[in-house]
N, C-alpha and C. Protein backbone atom coordinates (compact mmCIF):
# COMPACT_ATOMS: atom_id res chain seq x y z
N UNK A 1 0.84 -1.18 0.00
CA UNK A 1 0.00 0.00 0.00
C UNK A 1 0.89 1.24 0.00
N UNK A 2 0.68 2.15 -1.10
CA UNK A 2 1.04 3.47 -0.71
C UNK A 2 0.56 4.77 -0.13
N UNK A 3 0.47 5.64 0.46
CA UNK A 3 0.21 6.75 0.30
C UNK A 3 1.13 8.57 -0.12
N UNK A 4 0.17 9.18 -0.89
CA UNK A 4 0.90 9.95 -1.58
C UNK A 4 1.37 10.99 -0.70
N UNK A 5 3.29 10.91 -0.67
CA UNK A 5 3.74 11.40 0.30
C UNK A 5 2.85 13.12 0.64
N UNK A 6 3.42 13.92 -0.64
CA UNK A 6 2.21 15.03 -0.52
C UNK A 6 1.42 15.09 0.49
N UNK A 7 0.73 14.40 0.32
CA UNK A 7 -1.04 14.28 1.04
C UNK A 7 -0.52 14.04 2.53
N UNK A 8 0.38 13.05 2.82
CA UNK A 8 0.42 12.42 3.92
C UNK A 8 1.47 14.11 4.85
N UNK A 9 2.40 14.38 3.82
CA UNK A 9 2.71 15.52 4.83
C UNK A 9 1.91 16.68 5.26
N UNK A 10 1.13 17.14 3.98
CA UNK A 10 0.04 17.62 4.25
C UNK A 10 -0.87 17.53 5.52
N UNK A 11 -0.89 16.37 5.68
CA UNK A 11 -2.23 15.76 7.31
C UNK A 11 -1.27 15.88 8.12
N UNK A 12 -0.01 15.47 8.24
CA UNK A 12 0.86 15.88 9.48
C UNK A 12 1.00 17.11 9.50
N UNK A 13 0.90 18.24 8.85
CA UNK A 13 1.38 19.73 8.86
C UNK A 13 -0.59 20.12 9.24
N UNK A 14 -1.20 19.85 9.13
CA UNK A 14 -2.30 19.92 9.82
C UNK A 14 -3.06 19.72 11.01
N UNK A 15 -2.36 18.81 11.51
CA UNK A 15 -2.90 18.43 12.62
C UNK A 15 -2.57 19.57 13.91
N UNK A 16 -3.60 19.66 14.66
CA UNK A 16 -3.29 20.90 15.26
C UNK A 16 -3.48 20.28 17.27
N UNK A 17 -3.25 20.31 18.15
CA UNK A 17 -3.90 20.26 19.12
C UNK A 17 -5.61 20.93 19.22
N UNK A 18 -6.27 19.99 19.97
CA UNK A 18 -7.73 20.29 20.13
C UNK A 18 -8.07 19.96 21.46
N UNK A 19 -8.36 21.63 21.65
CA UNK A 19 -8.85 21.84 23.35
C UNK A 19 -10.65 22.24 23.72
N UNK A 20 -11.20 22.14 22.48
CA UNK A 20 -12.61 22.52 22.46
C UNK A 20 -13.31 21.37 22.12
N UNK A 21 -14.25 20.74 22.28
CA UNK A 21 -14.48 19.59 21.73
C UNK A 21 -16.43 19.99 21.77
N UNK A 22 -16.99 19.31 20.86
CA UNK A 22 -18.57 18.49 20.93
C UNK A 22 -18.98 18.07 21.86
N UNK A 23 -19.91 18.13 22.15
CA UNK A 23 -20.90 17.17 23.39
C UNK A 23 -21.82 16.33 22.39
N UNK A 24 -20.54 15.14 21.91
CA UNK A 24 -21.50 14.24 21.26
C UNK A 24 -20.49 13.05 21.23
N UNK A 25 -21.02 11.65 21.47
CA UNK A 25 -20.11 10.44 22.17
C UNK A 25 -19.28 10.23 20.60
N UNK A 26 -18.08 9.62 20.91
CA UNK A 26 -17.74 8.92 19.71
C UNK A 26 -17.93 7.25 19.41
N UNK A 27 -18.43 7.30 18.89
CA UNK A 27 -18.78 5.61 18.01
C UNK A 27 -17.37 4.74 18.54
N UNK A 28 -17.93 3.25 18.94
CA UNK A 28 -17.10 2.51 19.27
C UNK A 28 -16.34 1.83 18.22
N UNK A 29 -16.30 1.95 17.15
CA UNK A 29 -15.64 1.26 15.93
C UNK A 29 -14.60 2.58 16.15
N UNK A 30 -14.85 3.61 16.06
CA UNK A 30 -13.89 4.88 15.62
C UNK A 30 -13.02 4.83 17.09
N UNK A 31 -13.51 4.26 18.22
CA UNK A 31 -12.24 4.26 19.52
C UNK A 31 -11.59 3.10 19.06
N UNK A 32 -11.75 2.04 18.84
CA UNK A 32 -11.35 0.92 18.49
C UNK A 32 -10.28 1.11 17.17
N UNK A 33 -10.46 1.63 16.72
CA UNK A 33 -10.12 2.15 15.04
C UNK A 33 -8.72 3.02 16.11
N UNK A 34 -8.91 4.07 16.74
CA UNK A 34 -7.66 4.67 17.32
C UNK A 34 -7.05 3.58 18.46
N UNK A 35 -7.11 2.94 19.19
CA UNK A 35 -6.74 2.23 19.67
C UNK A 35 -5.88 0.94 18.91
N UNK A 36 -6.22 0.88 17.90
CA UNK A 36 -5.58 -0.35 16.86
C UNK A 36 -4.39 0.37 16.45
N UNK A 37 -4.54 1.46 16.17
CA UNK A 37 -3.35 2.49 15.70
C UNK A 37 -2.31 2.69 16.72
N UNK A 38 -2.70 2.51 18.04
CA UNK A 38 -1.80 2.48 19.27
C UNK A 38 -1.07 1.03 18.90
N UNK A 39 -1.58 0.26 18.90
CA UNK A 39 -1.37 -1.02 19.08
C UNK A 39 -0.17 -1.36 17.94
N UNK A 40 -0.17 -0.62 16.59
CA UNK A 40 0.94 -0.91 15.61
C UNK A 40 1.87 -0.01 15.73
N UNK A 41 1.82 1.00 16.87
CA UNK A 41 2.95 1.35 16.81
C UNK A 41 4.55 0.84 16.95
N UNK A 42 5.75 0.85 16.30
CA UNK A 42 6.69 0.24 16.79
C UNK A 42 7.09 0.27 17.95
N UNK A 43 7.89 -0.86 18.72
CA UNK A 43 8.28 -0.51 20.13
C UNK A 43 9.64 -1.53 19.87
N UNK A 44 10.84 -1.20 20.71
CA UNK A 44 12.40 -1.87 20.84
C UNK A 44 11.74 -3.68 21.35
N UNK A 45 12.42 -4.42 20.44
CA UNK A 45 12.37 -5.60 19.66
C UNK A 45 10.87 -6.46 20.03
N UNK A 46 10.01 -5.12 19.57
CA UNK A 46 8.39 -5.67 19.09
C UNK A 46 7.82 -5.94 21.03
N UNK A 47 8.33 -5.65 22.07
CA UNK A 47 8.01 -6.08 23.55
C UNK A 47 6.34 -5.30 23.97
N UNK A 48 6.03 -4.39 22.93
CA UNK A 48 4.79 -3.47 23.47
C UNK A 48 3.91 -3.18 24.71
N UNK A 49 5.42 -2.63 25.16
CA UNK A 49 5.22 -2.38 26.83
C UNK A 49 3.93 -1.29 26.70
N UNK A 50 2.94 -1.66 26.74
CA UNK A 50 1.48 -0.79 26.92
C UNK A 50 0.61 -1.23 27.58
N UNK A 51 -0.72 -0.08 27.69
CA UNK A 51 -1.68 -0.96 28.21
C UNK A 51 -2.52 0.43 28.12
N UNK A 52 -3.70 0.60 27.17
CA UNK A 52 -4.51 1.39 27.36
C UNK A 52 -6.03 1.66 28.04
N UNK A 53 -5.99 2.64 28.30
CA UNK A 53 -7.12 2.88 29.26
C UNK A 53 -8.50 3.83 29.42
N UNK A 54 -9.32 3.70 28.54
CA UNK A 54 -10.24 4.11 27.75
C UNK A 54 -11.25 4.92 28.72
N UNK A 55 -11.32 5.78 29.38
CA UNK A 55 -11.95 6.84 30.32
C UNK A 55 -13.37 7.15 29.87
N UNK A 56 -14.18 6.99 29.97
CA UNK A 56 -15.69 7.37 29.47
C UNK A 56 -16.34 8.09 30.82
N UNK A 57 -16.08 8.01 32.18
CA UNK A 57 -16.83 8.42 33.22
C UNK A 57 -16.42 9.59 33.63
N UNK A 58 -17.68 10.41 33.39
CA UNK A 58 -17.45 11.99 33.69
C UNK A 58 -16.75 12.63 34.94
N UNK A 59 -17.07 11.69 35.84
CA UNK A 59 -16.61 11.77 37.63
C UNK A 59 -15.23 11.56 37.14
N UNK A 60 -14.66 11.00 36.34
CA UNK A 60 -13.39 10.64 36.71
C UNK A 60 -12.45 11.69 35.57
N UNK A 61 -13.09 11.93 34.20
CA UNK A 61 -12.68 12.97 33.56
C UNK A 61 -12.52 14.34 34.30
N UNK A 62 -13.60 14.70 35.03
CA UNK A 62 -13.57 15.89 35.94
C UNK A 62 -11.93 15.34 36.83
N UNK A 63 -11.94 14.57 37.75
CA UNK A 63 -11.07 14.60 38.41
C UNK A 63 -9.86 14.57 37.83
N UNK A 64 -9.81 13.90 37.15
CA UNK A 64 -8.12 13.75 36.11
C UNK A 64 -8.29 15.31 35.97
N UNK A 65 -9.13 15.81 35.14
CA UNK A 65 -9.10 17.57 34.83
C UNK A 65 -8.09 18.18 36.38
N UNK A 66 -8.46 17.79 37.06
CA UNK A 66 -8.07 18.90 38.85
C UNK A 66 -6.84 18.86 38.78
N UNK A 67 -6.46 17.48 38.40
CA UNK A 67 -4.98 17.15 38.66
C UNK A 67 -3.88 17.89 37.20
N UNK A 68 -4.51 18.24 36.15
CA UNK A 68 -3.50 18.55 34.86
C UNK A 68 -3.31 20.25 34.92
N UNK A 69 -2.42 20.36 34.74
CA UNK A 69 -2.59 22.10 35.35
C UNK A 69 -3.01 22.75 34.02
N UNK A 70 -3.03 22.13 33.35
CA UNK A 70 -3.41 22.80 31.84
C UNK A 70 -4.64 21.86 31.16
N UNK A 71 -5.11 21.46 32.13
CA UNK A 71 -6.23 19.95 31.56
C UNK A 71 -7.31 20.35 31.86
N UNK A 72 -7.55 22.07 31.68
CA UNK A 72 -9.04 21.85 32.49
C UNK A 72 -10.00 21.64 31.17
N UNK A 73 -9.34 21.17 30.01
CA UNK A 73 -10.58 20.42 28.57
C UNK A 73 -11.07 19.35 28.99
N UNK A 74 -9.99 18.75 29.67
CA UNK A 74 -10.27 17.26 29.45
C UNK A 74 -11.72 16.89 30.03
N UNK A 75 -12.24 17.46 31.18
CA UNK A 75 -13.83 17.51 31.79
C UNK A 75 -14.51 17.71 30.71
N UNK A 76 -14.33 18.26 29.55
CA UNK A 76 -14.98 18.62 28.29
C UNK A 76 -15.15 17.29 27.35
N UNK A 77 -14.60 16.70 27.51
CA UNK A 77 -14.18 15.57 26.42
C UNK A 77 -15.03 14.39 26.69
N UNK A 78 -15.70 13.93 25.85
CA UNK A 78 -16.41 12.71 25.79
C UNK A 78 -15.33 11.71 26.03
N UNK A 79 -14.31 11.32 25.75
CA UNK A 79 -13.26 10.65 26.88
C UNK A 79 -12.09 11.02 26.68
N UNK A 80 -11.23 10.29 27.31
CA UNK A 80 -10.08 10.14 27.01
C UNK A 80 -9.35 8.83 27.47
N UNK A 81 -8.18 8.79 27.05
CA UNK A 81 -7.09 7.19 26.59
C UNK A 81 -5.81 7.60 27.51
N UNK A 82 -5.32 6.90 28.59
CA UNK A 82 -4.26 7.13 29.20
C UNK A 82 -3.43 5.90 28.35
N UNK A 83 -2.52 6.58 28.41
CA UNK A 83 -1.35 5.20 27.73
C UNK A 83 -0.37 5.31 28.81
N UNK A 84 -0.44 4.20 29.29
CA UNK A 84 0.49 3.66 30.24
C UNK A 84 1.93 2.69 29.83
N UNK A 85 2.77 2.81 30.09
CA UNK A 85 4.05 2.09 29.83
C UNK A 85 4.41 1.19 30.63
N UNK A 86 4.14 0.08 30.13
CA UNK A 86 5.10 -1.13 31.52
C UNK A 86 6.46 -1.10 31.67
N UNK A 87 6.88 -0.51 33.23
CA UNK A 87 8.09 -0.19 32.99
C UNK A 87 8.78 -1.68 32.91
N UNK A 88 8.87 -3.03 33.71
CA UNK A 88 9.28 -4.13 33.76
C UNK A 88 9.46 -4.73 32.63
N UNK A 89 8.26 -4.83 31.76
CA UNK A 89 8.32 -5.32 30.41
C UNK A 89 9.48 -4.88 29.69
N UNK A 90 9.80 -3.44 29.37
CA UNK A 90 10.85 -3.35 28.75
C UNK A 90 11.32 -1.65 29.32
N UNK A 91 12.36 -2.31 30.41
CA UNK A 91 12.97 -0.91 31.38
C UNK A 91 13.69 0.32 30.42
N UNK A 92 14.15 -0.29 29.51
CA UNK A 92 15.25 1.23 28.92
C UNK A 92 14.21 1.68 27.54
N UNK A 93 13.14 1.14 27.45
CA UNK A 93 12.74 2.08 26.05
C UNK A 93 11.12 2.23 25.99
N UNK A 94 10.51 1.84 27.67
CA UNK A 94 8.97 2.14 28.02
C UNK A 94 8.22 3.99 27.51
N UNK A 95 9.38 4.65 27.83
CA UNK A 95 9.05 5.66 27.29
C UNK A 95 8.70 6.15 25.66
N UNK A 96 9.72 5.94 25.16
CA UNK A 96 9.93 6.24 23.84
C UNK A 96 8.49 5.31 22.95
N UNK A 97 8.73 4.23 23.57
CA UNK A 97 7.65 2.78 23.20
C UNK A 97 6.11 3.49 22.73
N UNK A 98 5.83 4.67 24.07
CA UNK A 98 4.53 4.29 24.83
C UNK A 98 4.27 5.88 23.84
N UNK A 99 5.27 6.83 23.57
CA UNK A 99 5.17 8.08 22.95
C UNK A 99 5.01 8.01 21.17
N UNK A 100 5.81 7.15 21.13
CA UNK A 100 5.08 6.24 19.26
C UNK A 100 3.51 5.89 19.61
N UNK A 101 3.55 4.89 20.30
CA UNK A 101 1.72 4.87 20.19
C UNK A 101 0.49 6.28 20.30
N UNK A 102 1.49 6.90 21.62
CA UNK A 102 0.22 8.68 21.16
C UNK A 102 0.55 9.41 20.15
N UNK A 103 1.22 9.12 18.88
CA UNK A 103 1.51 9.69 18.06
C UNK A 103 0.57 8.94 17.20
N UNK A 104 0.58 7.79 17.31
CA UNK A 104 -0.17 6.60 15.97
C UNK A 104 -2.01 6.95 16.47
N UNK A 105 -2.04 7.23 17.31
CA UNK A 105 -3.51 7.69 18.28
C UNK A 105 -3.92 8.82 17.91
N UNK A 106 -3.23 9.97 18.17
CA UNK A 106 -3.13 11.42 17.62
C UNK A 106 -3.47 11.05 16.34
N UNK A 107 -2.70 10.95 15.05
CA UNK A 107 -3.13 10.70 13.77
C UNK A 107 -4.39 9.71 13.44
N UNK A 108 -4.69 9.31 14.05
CA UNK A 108 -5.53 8.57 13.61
C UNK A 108 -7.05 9.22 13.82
N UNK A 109 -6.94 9.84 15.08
CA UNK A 109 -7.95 10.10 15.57
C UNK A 109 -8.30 11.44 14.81
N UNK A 110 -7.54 12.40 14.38
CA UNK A 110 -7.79 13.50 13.55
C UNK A 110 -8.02 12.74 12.24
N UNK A 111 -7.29 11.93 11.58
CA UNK A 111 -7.97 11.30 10.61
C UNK A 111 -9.53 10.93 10.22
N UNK A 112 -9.90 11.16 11.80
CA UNK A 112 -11.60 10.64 12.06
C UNK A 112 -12.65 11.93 12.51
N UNK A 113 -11.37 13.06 11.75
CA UNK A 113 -12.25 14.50 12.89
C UNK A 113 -12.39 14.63 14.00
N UNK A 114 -11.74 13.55 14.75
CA UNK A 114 -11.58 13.82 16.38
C UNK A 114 -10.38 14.67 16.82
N UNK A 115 -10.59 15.51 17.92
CA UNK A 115 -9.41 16.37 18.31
C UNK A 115 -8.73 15.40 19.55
N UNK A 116 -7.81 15.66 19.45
CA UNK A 116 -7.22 15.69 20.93
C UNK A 116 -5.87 16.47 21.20
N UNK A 117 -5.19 16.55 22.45
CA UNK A 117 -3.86 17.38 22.81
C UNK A 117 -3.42 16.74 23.80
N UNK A 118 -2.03 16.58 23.67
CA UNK A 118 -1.40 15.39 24.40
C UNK A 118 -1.24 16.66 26.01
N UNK A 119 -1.70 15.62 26.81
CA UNK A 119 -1.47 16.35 28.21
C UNK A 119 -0.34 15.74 28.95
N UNK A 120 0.75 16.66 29.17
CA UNK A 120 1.87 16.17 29.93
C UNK A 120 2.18 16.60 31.32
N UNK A 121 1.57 17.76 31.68
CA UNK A 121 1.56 18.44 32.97
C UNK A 121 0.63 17.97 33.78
N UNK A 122 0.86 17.29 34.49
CA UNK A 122 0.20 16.38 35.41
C UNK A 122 0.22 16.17 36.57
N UNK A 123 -0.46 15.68 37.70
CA UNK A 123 -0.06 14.96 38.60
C UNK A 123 -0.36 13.49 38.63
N UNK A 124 1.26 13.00 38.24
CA UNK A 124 1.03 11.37 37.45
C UNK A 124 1.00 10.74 38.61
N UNK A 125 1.28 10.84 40.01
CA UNK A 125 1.39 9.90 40.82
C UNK A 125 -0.48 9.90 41.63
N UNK A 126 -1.08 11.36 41.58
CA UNK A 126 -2.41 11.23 42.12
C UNK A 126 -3.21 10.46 40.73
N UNK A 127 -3.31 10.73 39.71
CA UNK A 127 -3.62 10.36 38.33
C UNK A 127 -3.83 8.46 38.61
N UNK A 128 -2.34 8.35 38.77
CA UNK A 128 -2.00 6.35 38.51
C UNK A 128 -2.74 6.15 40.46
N UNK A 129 -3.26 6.73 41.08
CA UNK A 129 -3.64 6.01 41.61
C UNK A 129 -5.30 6.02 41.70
N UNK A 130 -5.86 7.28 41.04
CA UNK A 130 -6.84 7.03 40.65
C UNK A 130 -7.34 6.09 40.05
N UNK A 131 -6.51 6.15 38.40
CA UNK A 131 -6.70 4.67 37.81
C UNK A 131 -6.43 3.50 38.14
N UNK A 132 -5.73 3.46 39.62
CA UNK A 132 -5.38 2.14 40.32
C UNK A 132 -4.33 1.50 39.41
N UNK A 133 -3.48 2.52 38.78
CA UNK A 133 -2.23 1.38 38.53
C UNK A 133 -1.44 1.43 39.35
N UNK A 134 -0.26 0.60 38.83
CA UNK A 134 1.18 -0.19 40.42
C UNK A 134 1.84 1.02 40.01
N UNK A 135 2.99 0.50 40.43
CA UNK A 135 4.03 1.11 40.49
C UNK A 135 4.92 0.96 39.76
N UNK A 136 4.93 -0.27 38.85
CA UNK A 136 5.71 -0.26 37.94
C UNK A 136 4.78 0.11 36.32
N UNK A 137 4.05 1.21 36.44
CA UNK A 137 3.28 1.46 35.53
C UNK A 137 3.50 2.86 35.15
N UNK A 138 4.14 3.23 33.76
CA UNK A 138 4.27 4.72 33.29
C UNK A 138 3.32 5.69 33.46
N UNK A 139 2.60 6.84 33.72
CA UNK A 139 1.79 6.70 33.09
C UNK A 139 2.22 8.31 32.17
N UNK A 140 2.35 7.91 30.78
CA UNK A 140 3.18 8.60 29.71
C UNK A 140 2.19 10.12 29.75
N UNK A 141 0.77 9.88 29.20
CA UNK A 141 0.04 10.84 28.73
C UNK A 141 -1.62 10.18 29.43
N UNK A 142 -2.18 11.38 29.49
CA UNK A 142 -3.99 11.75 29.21
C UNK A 142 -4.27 12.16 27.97
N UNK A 143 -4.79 11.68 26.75
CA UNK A 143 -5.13 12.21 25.73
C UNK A 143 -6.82 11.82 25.54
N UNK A 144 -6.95 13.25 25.98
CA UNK A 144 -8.81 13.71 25.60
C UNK A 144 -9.11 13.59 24.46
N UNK A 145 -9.93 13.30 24.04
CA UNK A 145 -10.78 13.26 22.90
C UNK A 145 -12.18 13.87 22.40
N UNK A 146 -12.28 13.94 21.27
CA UNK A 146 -13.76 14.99 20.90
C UNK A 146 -14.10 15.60 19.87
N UNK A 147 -14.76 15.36 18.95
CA UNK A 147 -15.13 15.87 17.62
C UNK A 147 -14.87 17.61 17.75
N UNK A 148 -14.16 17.44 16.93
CA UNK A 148 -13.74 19.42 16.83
C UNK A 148 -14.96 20.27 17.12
N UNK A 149 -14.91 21.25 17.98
CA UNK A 149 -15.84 22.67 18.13
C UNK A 149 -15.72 23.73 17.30
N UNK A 150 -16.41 23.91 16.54
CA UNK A 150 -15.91 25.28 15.74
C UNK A 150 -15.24 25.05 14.72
């Protein structure tokens, strides 16, 4: 399969962060559809130290919001996808691993007219225990989601 480089730099020189979103759910084929795109991202010798985490509950979007100092969209967002990194699975390249997949997520999901903006300012340790992960669990990004506003 090809695609025409043109076009394809084109959609990368487009893609913009999206902090405004719709109050309207997104279709489960189209999360699934970005989530598969996580899933092919490359990772150091194929180990796909991940594990994603698909947020739909408003109580808990609000709260993740308290904790991002720049996240107060994410309460806005019909959900959002934490991508978590197993650090054990593969210790020297969980990061890099887990930052290819919100890139393959990001594109995909604008591919579908969905916005999102990678949230990095955080409080990852109140965050991972909200979501009840361990301790040997990254947790890389919050990426909100939401059919563009405007």
């Amino acid at each position: 399969m090809t695609i025409n480089p043109e076009e394809l730099l084109d959609f990368i020189k487009n893609r913009r962060s999206i902090r405004s979103f719709q109050d309207k759910e997104i279709p489960e084929n189209e999360i699934q559809m970005i989530l598969e795109a996580g899933r092919w991202a490359p990772s150091a010798s194929n180990k796909q130290p991940w594990e994603f985490l698909v947020i739909k509950n408003k109580e808990m979007l609000k709260a993740i919001s308290k904790k991002a100092i720049y996240g107060f969209h994410i309460k806005r967002a019909p959900l959002a996808i934490a991508i978590v990194g197993k650090i054990n699975e593969n210790p020297n390249y969980y990061v890099q691993d887990t930052s290819f997949v919100s890139m393959n997520m990001m594109l995909m999901a604008w591919s579908l007219g969905i916005g999102t903006c990678w949230i990095g300012a955080l409080d990852r340790k109140a965050v991972k225990e909200m979501l009840d992960l361990d301790e040997n669990d990254y947790l890389l990004t919050i990426l909100p989601m939401g059919y563009i506003k405007g």
